[in-house]
N, C-alpha and C. Protein backbone atom coordinates (compact mmCIF):
# COMPACT_ATOMS: atom_id res chain seq x y z
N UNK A 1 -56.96 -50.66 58.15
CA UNK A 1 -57.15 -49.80 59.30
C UNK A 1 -55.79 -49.57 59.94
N UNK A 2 -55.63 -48.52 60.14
CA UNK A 2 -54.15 -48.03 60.76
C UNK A 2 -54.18 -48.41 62.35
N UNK A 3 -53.22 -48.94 62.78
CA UNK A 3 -53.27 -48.61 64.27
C UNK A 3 -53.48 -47.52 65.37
N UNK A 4 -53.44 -46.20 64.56
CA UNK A 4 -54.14 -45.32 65.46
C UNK A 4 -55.59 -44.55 65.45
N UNK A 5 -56.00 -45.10 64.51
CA UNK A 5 -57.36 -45.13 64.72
C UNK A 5 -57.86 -45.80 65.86
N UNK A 6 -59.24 -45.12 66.59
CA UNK A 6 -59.87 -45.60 67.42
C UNK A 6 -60.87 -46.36 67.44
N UNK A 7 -60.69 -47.72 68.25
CA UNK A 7 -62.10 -48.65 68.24
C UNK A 7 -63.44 -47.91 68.01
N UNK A 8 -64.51 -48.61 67.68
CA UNK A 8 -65.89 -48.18 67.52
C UNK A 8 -66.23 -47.88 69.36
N UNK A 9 -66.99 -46.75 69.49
CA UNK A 9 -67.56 -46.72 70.96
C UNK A 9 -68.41 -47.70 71.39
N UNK A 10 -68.26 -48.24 72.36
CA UNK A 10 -69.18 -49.42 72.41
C UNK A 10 -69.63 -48.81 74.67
N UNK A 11 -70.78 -49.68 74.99
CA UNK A 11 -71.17 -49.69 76.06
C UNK A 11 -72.32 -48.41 75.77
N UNK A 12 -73.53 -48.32 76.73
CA UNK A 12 -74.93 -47.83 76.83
C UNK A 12 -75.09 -46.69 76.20
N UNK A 13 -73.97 -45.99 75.60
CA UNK A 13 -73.87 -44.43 75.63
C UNK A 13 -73.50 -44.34 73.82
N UNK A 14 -73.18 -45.64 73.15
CA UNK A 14 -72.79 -45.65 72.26
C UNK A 14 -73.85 -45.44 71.30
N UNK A 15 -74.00 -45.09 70.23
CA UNK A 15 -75.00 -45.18 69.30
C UNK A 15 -75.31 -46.23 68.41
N UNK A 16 -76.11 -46.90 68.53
CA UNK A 16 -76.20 -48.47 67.45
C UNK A 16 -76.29 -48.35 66.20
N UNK A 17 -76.70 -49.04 65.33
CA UNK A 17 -76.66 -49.10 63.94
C UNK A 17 -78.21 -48.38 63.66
N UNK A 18 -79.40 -48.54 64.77
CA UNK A 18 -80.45 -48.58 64.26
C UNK A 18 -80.53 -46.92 64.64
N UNK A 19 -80.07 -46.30 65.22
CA UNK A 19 -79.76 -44.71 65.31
C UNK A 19 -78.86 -44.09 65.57
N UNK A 20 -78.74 -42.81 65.01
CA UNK A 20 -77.80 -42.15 65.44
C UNK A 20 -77.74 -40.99 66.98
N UNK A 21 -78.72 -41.40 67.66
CA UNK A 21 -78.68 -40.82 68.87
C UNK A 21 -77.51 -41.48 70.12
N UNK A 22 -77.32 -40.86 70.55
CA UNK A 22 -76.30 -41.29 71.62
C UNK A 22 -77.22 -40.78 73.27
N UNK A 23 -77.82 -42.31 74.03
CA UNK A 23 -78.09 -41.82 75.28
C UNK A 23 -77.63 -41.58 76.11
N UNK A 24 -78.04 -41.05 76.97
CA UNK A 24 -78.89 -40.17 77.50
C UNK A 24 -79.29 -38.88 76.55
N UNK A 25 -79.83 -38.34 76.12
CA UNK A 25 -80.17 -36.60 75.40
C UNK A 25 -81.65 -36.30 75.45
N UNK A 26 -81.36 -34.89 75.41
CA UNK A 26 -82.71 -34.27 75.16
C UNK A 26 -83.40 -34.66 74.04
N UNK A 27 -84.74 -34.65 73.98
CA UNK A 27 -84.88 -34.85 72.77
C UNK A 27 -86.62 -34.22 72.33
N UNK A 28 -86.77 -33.67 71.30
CA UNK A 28 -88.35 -33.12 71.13
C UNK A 28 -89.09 -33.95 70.93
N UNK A 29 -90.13 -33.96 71.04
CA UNK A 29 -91.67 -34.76 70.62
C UNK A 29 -92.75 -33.19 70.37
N UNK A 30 -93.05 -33.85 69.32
CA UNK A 30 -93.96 -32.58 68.36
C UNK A 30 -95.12 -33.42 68.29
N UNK A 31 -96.36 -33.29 69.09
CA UNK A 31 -98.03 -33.87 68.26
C UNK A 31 -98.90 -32.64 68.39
N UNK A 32 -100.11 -33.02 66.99
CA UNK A 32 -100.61 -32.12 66.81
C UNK A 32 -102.01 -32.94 66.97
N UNK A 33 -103.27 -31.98 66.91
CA UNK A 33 -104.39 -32.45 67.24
C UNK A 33 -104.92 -31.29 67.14
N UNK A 34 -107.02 -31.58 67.62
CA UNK A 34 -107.87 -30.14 67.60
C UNK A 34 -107.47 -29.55 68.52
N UNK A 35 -107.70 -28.35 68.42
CA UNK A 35 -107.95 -27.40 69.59
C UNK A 35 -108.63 -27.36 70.42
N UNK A 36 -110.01 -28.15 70.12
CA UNK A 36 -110.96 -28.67 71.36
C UNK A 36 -110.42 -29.30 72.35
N UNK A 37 -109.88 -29.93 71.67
CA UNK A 37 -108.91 -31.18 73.21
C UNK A 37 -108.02 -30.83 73.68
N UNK A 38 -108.23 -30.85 75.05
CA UNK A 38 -106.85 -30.44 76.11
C UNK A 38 -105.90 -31.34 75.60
N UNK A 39 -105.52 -30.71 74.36
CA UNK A 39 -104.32 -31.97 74.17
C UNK A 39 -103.62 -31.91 74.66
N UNK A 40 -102.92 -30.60 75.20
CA UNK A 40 -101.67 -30.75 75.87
C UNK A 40 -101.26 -31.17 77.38
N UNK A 41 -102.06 -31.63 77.90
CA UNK A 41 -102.73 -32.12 79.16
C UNK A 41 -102.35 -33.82 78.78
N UNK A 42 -103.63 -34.17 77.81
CA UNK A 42 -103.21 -35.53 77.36
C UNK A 42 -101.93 -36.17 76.53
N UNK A 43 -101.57 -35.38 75.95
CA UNK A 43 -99.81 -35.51 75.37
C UNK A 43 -98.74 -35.91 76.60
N UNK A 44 -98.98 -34.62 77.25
CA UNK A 44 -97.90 -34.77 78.67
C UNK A 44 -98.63 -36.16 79.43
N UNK A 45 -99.85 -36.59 79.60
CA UNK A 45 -99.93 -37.55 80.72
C UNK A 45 -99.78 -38.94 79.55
N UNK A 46 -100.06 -39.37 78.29
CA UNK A 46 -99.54 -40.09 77.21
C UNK A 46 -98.01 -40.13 78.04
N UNK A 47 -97.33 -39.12 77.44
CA UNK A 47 -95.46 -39.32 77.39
C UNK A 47 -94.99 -40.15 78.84
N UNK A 48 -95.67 -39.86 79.90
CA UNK A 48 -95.38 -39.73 81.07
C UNK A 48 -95.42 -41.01 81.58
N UNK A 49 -96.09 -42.06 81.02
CA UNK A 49 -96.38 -43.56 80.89
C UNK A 49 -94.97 -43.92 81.14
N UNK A 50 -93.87 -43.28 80.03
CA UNK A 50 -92.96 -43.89 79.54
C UNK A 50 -91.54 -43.01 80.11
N UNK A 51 -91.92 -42.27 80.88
CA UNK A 51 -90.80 -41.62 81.83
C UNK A 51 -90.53 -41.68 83.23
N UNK A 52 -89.09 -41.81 83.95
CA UNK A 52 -89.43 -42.11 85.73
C UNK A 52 -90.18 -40.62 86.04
N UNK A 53 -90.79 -40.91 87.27
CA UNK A 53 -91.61 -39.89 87.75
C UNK A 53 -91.35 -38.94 87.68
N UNK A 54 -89.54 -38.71 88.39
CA UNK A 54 -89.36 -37.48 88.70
C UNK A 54 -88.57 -36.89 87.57
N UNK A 55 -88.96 -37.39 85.84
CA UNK A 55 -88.42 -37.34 84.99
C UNK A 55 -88.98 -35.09 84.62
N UNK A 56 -88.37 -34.83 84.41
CA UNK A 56 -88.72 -33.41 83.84
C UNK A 56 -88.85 -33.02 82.36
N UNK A 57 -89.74 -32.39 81.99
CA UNK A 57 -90.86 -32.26 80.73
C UNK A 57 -91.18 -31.27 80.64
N UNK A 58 -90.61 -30.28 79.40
CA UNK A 58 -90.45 -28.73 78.94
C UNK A 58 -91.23 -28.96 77.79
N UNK A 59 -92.92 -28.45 78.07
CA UNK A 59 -93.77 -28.26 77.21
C UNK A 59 -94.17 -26.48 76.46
N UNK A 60 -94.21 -27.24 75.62
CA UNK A 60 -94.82 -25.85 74.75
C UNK A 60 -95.75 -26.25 73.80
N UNK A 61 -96.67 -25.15 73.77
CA UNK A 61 -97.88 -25.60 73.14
C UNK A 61 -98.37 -24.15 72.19
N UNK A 62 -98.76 -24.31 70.72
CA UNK A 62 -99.16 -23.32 69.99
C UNK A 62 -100.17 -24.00 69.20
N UNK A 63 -100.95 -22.75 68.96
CA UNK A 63 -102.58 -22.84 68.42
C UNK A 63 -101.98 -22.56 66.99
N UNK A 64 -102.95 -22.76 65.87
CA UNK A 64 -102.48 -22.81 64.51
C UNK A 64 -103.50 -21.19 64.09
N UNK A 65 -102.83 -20.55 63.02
CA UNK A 65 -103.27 -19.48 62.58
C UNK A 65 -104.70 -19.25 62.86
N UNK A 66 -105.50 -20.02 62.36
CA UNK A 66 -107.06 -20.41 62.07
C UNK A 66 -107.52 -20.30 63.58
N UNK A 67 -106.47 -21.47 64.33
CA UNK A 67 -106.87 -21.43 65.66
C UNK A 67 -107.63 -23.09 65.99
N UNK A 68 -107.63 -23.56 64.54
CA UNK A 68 -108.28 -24.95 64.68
C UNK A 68 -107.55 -26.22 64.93
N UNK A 69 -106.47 -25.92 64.99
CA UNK A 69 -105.28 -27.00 65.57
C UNK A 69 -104.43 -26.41 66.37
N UNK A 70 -103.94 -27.15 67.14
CA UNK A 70 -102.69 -26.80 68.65
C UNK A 70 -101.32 -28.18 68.19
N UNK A 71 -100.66 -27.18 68.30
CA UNK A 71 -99.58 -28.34 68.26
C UNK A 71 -98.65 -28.17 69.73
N UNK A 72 -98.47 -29.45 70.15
CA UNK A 72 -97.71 -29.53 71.93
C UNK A 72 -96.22 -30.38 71.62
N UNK A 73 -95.33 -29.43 71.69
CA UNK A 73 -93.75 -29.86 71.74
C UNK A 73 -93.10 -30.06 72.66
N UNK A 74 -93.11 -31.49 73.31
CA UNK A 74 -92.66 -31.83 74.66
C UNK A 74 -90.64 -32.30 74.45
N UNK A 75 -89.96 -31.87 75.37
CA UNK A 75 -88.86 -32.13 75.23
C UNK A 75 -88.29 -32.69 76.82
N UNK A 76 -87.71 -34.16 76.13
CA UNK A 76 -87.84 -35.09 77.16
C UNK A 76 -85.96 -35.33 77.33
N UNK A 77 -85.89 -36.20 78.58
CA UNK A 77 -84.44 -36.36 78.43
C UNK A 77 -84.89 -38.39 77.77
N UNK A 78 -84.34 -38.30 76.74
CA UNK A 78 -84.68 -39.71 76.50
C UNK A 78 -83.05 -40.88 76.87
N UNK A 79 -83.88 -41.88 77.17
CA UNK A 79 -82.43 -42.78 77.78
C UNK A 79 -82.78 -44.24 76.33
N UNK A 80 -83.63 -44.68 75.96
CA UNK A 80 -83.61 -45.30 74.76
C UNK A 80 -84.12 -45.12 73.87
N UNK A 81 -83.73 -45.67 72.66
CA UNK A 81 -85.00 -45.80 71.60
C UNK A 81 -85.95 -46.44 71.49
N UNK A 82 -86.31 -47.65 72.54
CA UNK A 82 -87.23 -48.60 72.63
C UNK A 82 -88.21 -46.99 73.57
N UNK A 83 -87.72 -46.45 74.08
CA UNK A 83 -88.56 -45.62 75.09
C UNK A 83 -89.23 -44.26 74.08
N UNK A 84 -87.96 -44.13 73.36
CA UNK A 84 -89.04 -42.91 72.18
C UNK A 84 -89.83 -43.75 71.12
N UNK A 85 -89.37 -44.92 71.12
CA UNK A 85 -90.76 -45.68 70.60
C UNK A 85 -91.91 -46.26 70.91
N UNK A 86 -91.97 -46.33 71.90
CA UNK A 86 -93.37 -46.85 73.06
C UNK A 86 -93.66 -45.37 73.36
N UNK A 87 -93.10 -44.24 73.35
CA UNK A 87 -93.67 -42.38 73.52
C UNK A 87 -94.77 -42.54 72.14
N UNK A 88 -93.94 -42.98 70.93
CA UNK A 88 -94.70 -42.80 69.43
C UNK A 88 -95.75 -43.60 69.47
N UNK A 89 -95.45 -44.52 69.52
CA UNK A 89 -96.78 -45.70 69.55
C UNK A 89 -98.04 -45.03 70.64
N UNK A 90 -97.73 -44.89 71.39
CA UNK A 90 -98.77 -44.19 72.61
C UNK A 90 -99.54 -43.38 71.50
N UNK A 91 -98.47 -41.92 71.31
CA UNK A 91 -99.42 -40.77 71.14
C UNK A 91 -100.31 -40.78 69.62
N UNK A 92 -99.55 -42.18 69.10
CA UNK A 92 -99.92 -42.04 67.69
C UNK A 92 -101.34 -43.07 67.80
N UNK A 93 -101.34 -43.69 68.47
CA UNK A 93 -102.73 -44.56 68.61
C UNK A 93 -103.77 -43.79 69.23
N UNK A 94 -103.53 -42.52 70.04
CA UNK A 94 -104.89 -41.85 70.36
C UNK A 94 -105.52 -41.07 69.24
N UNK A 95 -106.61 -41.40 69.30
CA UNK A 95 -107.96 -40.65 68.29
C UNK A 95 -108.09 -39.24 68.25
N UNK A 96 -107.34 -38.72 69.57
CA UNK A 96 -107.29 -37.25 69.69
C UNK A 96 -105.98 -36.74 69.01
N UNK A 97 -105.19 -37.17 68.11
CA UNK A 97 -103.85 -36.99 68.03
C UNK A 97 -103.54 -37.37 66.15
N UNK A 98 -103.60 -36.17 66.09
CA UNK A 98 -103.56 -36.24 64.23
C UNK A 98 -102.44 -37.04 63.73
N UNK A 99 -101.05 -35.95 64.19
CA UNK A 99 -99.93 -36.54 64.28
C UNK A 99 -99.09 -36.36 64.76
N UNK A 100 -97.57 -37.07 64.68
CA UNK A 100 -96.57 -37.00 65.73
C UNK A 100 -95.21 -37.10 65.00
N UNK A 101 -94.25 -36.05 65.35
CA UNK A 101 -93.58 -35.90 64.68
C UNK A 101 -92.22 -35.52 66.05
């Protein structure tokens, strides 16, 4: 290693080994489910478990050709990965919620 190379970034903002995200960032959440279910109602109040209150949440929501599935793309400011993983675990354990991507 040469001496002018720069140390690894280190402190809250740095990215760890187990991802390549760097927090604080935006970030999407894609689940899909029927169309019967206000999913996108229950998606947003799911995510919301796992965000501060006055956290802000840019939803979009589309019905599938057929019209028999809705998919709801919430875009969150995420601060960990323990936090987009307790988001996954949530939406992926409800019965109303095909999948999550």
């Amino acid at each position: 290693m040469s001496d002018d190379a720069a140390p690894p970034a280190k402190g809250p903002d740095a990215p760890s080994a187990e991802t390549l995200l760097v927090f604080p960032c935006r970030f999407p959440i894609k689940a899909m489910g029927r169309a019967d279910a206000d999913l996108e109602m229950l998606v947003v109040t799911l995510a919301r478990r796992h965000l501060a209150a006055d956290a802000s949440v840019a939803v979009r929501s589309r019905s599938s050709r057929g019209g028999k599935w809705t998919s709801v793309t919430l875009t969150i400011e995420a601060h960990s990965r323990a936090q987009l993983d307790a988001i996954y675990r949530e939406l992926t354990a409800h019965e109303a919620i095909a999948w999550v991507i």
